[in-house]
PDB file of N, CA and C in Angstrom:
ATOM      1  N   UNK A   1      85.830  35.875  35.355  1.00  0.00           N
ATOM      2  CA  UNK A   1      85.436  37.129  35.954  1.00  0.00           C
ATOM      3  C   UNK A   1      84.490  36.890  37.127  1.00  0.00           C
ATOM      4  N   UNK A   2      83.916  35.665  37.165  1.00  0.00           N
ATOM      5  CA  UNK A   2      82.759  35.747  38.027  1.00  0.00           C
ATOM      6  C   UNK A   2      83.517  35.514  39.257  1.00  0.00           C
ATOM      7  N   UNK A   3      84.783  34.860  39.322  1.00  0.00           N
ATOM      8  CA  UNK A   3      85.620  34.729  40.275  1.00  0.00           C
ATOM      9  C   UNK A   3      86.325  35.519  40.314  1.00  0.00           C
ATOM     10  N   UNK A   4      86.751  36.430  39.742  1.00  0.00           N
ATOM     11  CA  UNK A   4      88.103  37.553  40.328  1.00  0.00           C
ATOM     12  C   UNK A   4      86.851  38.790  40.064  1.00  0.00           C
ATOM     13  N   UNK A   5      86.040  38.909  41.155  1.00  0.00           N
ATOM     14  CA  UNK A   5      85.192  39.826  41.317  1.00  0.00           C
ATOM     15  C   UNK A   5      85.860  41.406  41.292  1.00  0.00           C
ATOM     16  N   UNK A   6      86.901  41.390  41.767  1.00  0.00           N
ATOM     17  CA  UNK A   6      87.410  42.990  41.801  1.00  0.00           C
ATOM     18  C   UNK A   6      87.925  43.569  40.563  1.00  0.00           C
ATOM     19  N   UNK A   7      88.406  42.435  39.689  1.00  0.00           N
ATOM     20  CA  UNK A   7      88.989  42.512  38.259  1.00  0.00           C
ATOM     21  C   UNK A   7      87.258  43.046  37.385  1.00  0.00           C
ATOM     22  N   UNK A   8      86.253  42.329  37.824  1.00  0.00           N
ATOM     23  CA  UNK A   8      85.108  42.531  37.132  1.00  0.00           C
ATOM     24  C   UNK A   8      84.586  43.848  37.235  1.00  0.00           C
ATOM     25  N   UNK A   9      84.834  43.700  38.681  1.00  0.00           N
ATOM     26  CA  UNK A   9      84.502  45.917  38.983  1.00  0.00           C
ATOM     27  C   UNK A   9      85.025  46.919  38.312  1.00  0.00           C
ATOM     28  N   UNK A  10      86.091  46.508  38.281  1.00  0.00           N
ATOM     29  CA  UNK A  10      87.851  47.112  37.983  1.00  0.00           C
ATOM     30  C   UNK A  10      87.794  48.036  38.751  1.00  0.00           C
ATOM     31  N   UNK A  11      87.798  48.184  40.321  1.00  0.00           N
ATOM     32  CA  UNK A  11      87.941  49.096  41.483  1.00  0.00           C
ATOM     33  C   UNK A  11      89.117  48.754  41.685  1.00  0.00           C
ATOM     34  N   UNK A  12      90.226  50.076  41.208  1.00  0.00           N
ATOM     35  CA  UNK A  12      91.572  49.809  42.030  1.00  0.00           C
ATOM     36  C   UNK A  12      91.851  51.691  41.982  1.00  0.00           C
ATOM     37  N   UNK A  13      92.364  51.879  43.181  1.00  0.00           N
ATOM     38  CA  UNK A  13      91.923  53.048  43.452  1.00  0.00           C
ATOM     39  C   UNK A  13      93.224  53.695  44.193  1.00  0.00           C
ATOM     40  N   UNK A  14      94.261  52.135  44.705  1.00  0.00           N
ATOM     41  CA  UNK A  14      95.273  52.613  45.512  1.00  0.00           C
ATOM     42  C   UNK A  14      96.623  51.934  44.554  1.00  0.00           C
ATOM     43  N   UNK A  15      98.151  51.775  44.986  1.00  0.00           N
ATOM     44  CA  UNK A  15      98.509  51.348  44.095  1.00  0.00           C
ATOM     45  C   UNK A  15      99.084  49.846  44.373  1.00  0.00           C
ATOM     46  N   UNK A  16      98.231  49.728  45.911  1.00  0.00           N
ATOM     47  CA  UNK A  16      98.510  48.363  45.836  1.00  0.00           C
ATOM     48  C   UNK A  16      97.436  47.375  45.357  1.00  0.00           C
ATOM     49  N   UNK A  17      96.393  47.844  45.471  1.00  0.00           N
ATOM     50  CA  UNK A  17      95.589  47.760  44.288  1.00  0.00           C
ATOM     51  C   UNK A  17      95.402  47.713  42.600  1.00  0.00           C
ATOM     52  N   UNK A  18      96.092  48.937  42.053  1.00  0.00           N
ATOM     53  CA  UNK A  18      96.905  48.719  41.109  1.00  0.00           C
ATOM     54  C   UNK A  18      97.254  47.125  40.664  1.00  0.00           C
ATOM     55  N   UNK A  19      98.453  47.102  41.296  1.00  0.00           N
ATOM     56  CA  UNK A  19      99.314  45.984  41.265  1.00  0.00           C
ATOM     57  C   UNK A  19      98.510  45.005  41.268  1.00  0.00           C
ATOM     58  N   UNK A  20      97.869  43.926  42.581  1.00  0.00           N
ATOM     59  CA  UNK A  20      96.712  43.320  42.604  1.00  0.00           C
ATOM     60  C   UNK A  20      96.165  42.905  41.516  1.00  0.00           C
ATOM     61  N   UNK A  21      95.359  44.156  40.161  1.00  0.00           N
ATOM     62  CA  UNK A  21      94.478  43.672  39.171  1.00  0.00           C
ATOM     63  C   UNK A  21      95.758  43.555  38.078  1.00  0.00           C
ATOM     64  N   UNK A  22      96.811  44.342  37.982  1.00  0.00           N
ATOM     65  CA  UNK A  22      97.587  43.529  37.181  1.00  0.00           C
ATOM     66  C   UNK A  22      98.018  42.735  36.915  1.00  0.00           C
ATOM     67  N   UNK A  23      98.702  41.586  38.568  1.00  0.00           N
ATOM     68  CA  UNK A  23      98.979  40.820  38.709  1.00  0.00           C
ATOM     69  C   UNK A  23      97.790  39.865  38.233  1.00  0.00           C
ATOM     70  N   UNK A  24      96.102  39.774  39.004  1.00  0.00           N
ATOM     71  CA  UNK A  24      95.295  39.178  38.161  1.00  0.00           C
ATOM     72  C   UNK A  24      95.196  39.164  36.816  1.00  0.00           C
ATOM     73  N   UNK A  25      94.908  40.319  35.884  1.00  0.00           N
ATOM     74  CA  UNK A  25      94.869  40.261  34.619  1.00  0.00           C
ATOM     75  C   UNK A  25      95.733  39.863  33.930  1.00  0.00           C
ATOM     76  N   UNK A  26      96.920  39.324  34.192  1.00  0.00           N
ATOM     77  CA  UNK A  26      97.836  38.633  33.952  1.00  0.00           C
ATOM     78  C   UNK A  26      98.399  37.111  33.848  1.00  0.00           C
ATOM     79  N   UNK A  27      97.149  36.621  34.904  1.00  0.00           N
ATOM     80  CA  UNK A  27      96.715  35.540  34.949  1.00  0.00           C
ATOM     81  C   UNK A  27      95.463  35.056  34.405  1.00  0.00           C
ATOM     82  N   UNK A  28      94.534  35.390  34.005  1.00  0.00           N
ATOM     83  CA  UNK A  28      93.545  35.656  33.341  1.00  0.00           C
ATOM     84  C   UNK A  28      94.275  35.666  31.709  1.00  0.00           C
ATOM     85  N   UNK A  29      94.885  36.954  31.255  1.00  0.00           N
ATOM     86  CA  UNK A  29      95.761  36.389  30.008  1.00  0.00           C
ATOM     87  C   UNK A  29      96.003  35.274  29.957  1.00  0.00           C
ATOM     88  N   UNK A  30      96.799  34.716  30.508  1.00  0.00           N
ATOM     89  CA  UNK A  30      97.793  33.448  30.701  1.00  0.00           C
ATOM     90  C   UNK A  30      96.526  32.209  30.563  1.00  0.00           C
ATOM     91  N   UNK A  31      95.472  32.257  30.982  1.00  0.00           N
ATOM     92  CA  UNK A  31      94.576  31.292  30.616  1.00  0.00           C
ATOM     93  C   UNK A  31      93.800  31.826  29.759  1.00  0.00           C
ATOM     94  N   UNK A  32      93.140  32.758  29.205  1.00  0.00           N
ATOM     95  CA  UNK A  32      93.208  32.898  27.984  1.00  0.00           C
ATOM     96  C   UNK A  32      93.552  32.831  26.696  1.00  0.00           C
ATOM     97  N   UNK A  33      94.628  32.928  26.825  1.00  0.00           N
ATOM     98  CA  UNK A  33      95.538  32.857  25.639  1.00  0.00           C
ATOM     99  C   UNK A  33      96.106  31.606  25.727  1.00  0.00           C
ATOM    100  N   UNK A  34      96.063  30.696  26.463  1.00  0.00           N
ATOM    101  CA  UNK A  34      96.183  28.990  26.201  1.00  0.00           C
ATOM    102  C   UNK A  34      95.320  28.260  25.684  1.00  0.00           C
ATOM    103  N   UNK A  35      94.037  29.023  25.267  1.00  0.00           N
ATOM    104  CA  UNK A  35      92.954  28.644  24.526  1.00  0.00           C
ATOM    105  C   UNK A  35      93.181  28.229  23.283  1.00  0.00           C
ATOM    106  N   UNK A  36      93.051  27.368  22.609  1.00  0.00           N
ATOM    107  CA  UNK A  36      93.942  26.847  21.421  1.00  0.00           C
ATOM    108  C   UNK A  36      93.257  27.607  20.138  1.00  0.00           C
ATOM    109  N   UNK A  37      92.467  28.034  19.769  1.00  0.00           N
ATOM    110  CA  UNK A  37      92.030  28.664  18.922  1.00  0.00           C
ATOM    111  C   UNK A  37      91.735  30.108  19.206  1.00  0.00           C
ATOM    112  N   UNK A  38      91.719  30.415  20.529  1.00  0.00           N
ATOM    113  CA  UNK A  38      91.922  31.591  20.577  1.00  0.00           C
ATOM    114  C   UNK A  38      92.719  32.773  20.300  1.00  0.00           C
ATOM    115  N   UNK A  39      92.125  33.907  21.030  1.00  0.00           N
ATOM    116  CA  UNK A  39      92.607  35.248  20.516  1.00  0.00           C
ATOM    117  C   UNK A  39      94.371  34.911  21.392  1.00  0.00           C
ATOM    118  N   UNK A  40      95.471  36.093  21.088  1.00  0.00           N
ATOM    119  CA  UNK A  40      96.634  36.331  21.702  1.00  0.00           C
ATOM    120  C   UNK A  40      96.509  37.523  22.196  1.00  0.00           C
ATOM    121  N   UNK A  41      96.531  38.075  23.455  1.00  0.00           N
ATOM    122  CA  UNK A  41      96.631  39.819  23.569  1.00  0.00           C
ATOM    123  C   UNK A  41      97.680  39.395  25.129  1.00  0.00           C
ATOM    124  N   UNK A  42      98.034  40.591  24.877  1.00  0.00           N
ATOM    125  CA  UNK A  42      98.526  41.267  26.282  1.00  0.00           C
ATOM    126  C   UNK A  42      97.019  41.740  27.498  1.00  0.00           C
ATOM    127  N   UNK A  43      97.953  41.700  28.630  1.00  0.00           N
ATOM    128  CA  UNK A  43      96.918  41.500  29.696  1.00  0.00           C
ATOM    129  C   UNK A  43      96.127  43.067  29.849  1.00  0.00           C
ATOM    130  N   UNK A  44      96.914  44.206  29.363  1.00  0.00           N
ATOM    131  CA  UNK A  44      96.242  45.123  28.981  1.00  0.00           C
ATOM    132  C   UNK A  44      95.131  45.125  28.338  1.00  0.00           C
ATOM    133  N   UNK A  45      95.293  44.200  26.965  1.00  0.00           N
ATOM    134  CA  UNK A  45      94.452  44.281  25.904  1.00  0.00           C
ATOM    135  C   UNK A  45      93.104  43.384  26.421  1.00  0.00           C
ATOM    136  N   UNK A  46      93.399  42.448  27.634  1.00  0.00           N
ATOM    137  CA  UNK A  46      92.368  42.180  27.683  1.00  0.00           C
ATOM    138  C   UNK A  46      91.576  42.568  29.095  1.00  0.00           C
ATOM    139  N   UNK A  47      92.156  43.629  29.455  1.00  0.00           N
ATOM    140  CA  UNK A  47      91.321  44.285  30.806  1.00  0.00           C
ATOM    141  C   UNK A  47      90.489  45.176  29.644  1.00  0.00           C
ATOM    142  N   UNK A  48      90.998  45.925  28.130  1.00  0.00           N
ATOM    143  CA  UNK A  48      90.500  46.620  27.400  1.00  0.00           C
ATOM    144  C   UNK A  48      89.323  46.009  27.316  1.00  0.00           C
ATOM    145  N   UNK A  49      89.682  44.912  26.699  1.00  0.00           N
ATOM    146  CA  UNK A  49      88.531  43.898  25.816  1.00  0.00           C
ATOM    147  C   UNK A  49      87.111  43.941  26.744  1.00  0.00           C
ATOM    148  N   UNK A  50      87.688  43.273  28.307  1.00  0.00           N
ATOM    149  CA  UNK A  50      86.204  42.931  29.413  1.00  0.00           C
ATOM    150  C   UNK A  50      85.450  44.688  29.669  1.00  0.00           C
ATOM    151  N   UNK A  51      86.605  45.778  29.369  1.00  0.00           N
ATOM    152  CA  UNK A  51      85.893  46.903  29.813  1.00  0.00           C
ATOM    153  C   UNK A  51      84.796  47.502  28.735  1.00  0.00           C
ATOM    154  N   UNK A  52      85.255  47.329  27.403  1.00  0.00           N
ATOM    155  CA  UNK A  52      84.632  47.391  26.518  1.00  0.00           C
ATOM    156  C   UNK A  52      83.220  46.641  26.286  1.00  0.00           C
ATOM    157  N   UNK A  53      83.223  45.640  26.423  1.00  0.00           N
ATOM    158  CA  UNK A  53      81.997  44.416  26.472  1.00  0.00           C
ATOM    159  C   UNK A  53      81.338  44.748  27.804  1.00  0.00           C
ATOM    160  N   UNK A  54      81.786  45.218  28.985  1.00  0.00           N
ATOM    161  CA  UNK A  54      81.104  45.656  30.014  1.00  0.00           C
ATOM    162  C   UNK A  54      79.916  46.750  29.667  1.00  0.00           C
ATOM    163  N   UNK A  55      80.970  47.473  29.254  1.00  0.00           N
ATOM    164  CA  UNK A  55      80.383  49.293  28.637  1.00  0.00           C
ATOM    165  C   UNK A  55      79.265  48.946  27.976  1.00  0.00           C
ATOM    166  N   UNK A  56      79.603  48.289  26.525  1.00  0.00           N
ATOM    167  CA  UNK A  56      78.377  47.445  25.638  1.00  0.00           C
ATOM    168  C   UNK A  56      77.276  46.898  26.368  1.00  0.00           C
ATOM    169  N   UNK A  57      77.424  46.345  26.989  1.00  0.00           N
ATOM    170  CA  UNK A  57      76.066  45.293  27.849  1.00  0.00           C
ATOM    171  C   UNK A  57      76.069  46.390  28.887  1.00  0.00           C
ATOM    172  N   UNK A  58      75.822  47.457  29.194  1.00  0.00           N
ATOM    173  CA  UNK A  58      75.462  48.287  30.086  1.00  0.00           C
ATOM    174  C   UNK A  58      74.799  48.929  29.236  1.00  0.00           C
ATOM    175  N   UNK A  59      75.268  49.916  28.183  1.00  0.00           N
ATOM    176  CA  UNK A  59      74.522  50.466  27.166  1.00  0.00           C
ATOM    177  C   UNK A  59      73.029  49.324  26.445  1.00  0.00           C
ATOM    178  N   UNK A  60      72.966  48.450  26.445  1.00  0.00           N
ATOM    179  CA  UNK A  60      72.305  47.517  25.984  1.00  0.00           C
ATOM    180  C   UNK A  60      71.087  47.262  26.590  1.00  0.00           C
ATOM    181  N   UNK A  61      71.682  46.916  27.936  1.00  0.00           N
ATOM    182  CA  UNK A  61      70.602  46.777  28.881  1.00  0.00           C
ATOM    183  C   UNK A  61      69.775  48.111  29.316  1.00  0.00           C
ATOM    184  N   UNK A  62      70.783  49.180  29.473  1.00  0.00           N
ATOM    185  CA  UNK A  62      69.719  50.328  29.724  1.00  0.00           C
ATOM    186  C   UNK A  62      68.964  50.330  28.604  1.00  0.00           C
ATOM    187  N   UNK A  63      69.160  50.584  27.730  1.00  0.00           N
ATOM    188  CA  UNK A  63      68.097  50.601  26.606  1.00  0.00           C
ATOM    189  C   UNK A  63      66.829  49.755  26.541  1.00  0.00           C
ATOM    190  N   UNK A  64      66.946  48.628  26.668  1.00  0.00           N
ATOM    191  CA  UNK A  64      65.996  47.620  27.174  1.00  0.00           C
ATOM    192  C   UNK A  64      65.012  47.916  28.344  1.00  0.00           C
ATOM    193  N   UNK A  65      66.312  47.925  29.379  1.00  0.00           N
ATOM    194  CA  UNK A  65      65.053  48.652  31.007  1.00  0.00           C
ATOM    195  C   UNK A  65      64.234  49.722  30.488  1.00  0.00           C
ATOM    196  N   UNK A  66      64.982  50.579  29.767  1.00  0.00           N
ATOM    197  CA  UNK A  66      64.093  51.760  29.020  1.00  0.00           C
ATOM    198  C   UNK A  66      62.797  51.593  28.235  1.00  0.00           C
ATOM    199  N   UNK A  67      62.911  50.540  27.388  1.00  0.00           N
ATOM    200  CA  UNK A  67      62.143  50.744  26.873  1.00  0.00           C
ATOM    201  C   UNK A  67      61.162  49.587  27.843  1.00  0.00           C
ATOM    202  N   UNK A  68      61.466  48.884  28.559  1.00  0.00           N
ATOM    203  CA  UNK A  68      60.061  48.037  29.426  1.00  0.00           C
ATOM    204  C   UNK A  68      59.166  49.253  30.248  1.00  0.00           C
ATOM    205  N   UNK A  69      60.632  49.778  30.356  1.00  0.00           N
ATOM    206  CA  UNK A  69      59.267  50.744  31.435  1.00  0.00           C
ATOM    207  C   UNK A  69      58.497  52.046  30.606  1.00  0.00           C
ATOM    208  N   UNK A  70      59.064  52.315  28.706  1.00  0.00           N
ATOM    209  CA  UNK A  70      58.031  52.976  27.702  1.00  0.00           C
ATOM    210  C   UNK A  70      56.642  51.875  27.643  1.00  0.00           C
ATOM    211  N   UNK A  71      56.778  50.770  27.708  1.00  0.00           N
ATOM    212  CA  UNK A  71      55.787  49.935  27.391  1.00  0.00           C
ATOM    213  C   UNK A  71      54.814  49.479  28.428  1.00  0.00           C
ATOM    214  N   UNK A  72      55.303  49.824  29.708  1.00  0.00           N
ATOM    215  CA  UNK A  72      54.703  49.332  30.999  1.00  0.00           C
ATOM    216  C   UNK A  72      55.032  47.960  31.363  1.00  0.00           C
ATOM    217  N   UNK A  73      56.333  47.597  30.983  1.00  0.00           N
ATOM    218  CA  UNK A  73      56.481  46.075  31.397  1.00  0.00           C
ATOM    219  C   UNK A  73      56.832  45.255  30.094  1.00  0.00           C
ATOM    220  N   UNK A  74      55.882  45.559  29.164  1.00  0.00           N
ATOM    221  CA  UNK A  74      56.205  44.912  27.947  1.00  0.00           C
ATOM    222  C   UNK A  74      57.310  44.460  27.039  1.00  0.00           C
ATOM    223  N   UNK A  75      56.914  43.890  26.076  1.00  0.00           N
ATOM    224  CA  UNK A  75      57.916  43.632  25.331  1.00  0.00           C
ATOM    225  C   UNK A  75      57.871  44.814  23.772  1.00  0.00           C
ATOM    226  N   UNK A  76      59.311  45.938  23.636  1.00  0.00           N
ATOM    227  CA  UNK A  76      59.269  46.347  22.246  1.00  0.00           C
ATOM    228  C   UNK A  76      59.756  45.772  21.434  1.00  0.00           C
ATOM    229  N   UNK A  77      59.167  45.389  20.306  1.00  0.00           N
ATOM    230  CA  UNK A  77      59.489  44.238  19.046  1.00  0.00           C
ATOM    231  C   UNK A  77      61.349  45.317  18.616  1.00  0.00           C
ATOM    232  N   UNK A  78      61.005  46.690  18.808  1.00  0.00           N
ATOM    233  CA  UNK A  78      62.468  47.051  18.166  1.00  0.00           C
ATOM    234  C   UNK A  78      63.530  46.822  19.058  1.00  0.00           C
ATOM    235  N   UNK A  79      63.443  46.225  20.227  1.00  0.00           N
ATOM    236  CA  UNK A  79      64.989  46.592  21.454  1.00  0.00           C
ATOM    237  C   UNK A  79      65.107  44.754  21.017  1.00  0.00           C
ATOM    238  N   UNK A  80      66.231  44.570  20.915  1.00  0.00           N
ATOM    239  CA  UNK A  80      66.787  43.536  21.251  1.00  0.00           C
ATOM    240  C   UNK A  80      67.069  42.665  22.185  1.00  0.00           C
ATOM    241  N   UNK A  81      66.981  41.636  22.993  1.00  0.00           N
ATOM    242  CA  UNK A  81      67.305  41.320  23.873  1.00  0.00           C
ATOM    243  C   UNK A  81      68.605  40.821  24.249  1.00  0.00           C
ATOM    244  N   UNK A  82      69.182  40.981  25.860  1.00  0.00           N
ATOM    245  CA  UNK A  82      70.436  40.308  26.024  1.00  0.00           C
ATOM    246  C   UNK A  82      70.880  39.416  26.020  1.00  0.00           C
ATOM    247  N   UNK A  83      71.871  38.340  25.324  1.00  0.00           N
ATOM    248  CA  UNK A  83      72.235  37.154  25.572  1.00  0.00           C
ATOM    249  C   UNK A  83      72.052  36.838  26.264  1.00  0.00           C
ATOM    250  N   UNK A  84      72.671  35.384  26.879  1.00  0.00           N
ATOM    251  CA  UNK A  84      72.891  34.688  28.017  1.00  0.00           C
ATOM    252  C   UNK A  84      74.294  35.219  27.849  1.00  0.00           C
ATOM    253  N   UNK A  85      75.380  35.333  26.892  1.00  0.00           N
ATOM    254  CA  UNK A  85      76.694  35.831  28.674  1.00  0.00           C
ATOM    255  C   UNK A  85      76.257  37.153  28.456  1.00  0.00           C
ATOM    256  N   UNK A  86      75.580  38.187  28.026  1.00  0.00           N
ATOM    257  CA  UNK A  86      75.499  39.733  28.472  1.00  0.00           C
ATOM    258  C   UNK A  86      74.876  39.741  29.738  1.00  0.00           C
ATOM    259  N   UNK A  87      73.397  38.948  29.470  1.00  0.00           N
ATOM    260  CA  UNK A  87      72.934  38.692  31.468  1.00  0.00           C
ATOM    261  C   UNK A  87      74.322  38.076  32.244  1.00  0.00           C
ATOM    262  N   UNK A  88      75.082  37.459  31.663  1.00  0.00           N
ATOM    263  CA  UNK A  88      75.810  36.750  33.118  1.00  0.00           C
ATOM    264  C   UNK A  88      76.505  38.192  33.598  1.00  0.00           C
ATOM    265  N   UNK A  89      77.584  38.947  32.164  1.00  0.00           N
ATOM    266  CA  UNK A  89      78.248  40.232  32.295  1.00  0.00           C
ATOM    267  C   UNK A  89      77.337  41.310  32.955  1.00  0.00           C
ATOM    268  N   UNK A  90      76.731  41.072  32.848  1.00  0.00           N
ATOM    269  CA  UNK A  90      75.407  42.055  33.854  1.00  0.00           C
ATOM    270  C   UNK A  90      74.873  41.995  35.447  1.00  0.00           C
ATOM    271  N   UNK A  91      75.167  40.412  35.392  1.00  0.00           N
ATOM    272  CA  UNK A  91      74.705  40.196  36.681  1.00  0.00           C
ATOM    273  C   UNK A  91      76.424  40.546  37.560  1.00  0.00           C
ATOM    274  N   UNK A  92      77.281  39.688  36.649  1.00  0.00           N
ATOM    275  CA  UNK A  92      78.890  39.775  37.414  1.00  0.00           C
ATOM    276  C   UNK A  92      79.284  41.491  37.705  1.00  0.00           C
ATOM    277  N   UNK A  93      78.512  42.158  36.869  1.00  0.00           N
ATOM    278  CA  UNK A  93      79.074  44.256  37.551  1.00  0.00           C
ATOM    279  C   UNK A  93      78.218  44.577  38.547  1.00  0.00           C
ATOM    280  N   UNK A  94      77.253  44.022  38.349  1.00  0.00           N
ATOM    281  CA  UNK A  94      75.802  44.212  40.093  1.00  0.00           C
ATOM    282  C   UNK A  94      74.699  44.320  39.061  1.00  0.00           C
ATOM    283  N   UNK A  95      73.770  43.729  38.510  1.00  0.00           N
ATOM    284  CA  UNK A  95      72.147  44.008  37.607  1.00  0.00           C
ATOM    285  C   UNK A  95      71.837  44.995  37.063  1.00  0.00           C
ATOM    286  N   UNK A  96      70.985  45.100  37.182  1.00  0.00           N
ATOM    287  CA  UNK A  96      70.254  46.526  36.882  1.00  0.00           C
ATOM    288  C   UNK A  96      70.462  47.605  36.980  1.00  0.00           C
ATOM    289  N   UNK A  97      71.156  47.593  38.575  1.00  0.00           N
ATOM    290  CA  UNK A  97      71.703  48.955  39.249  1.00  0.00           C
ATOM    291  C   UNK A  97      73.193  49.394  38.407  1.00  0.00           C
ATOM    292  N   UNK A  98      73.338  48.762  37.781  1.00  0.00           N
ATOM    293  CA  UNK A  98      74.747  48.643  37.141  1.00  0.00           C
ATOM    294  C   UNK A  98      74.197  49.612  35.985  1.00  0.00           C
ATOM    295  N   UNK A  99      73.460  49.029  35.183  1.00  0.00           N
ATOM    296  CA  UNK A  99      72.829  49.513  34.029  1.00  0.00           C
ATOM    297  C   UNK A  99      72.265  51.022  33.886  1.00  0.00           C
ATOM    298  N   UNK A 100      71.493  50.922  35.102  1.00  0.00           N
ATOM    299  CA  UNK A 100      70.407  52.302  34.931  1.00  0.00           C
ATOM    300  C   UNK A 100      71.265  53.151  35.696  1.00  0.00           C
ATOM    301  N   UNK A 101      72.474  53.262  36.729  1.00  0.00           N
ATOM    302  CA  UNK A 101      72.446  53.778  37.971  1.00  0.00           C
ATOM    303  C   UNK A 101      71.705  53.802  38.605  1.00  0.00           C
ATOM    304  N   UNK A 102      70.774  53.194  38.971  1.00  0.00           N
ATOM    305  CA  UNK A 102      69.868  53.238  40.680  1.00  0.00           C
ATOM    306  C   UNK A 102      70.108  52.155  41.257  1.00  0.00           C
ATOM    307  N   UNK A 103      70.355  52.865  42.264  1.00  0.00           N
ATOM    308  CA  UNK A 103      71.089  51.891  43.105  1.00  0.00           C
ATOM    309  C   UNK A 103      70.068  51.038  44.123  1.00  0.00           C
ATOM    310  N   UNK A 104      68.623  51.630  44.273  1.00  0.00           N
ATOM    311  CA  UNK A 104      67.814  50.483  44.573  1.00  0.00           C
ATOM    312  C   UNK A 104      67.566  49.109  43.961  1.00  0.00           C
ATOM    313  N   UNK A 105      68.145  49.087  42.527  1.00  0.00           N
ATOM    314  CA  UNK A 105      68.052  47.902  42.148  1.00  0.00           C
ATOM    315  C   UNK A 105      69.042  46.996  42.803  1.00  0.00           C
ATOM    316  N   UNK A 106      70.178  47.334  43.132  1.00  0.00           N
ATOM    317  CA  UNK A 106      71.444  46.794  43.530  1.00  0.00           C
ATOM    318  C   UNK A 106      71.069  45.061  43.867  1.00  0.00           C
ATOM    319  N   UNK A 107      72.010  44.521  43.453  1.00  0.00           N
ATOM    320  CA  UNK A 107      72.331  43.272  43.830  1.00  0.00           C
ATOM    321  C   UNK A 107      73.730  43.113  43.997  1.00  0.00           C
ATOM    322  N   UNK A 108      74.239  42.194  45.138  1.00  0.00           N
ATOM    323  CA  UNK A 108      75.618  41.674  45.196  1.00  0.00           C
ATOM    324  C   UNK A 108      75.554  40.410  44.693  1.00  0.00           C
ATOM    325  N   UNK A 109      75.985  40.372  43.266  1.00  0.00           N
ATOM    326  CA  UNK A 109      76.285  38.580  42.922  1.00  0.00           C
ATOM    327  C   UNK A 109      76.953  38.139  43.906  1.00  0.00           C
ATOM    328  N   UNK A 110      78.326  38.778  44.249  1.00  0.00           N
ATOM    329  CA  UNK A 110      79.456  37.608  44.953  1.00  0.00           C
ATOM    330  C   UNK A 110      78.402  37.028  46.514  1.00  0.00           C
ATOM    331  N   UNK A 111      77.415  37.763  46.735  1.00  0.00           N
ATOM    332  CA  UNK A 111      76.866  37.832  48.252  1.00  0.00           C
ATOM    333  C   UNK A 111      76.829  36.028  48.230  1.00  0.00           C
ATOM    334  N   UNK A 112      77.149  35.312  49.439  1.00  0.00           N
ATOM    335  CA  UNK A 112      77.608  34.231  49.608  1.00  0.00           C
ATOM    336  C   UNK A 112      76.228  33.511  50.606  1.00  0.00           C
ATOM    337  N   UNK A 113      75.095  33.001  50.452  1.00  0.00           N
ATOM    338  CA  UNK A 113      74.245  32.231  51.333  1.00  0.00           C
ATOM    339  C   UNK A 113      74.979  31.211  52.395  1.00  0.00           C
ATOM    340  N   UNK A 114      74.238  31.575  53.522  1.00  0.00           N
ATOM    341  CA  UNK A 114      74.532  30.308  54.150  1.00  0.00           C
ATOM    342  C   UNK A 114      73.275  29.477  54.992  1.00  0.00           C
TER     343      UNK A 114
END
């Protein structure tokens, strides 16, 4: 996902676009599911799967931002914290701004230094 950035957005809006993330998620299956102990799904099932776990670690993290800024920064012993891949799934939809909607937080992972 961190590489098929548009699949991570899931912005498809036209229908050649459309096509595009199918054709990706299809390939994405295809190496997925060559995983030897892994799961089997259709490429549907697993645009389901990343949208679902997206949703989750969005819900997650707001809760968290929420409660740093009930505490003034702090840490609440009741919120849980995010993994390491929920931060990566967090950072790969855009941070924070992803999470809370504000878009002053915004970050572009894909943004490329030179």
């Amino acid at each position: 996902m961190e590489v098929r950035s548009d699949l991570a957005t899931g912005h498809a809006r036209t229908a050649n676009a459309r096509t595009r993330m199918q054709n990706g998620w299809t390939e994405i299956a295809t190496v997925l599911n060559s995983v030897g102990n892994g799961c089997i799904k259709e490429w549907k099932q697993w645009a389901k799967y990343w949208k679902d776990k997206k949703a989750a670690t969005k819900r997650k993290a707001n809760i968290a931002q929420t409660a740093m800024q009930r505490t003034g920064g702090g840490v609440d012993v009741d919120v849980v914290e995010l993994s390491d891949l929920e931060k990566r799934i967090l950072t790969i939809s855009g941070g924070l701004s992803f999470a809370t909607g504000d878009r002053n937080l915004a970050i572009n992972p894909f943004h490329v230094c030179i």
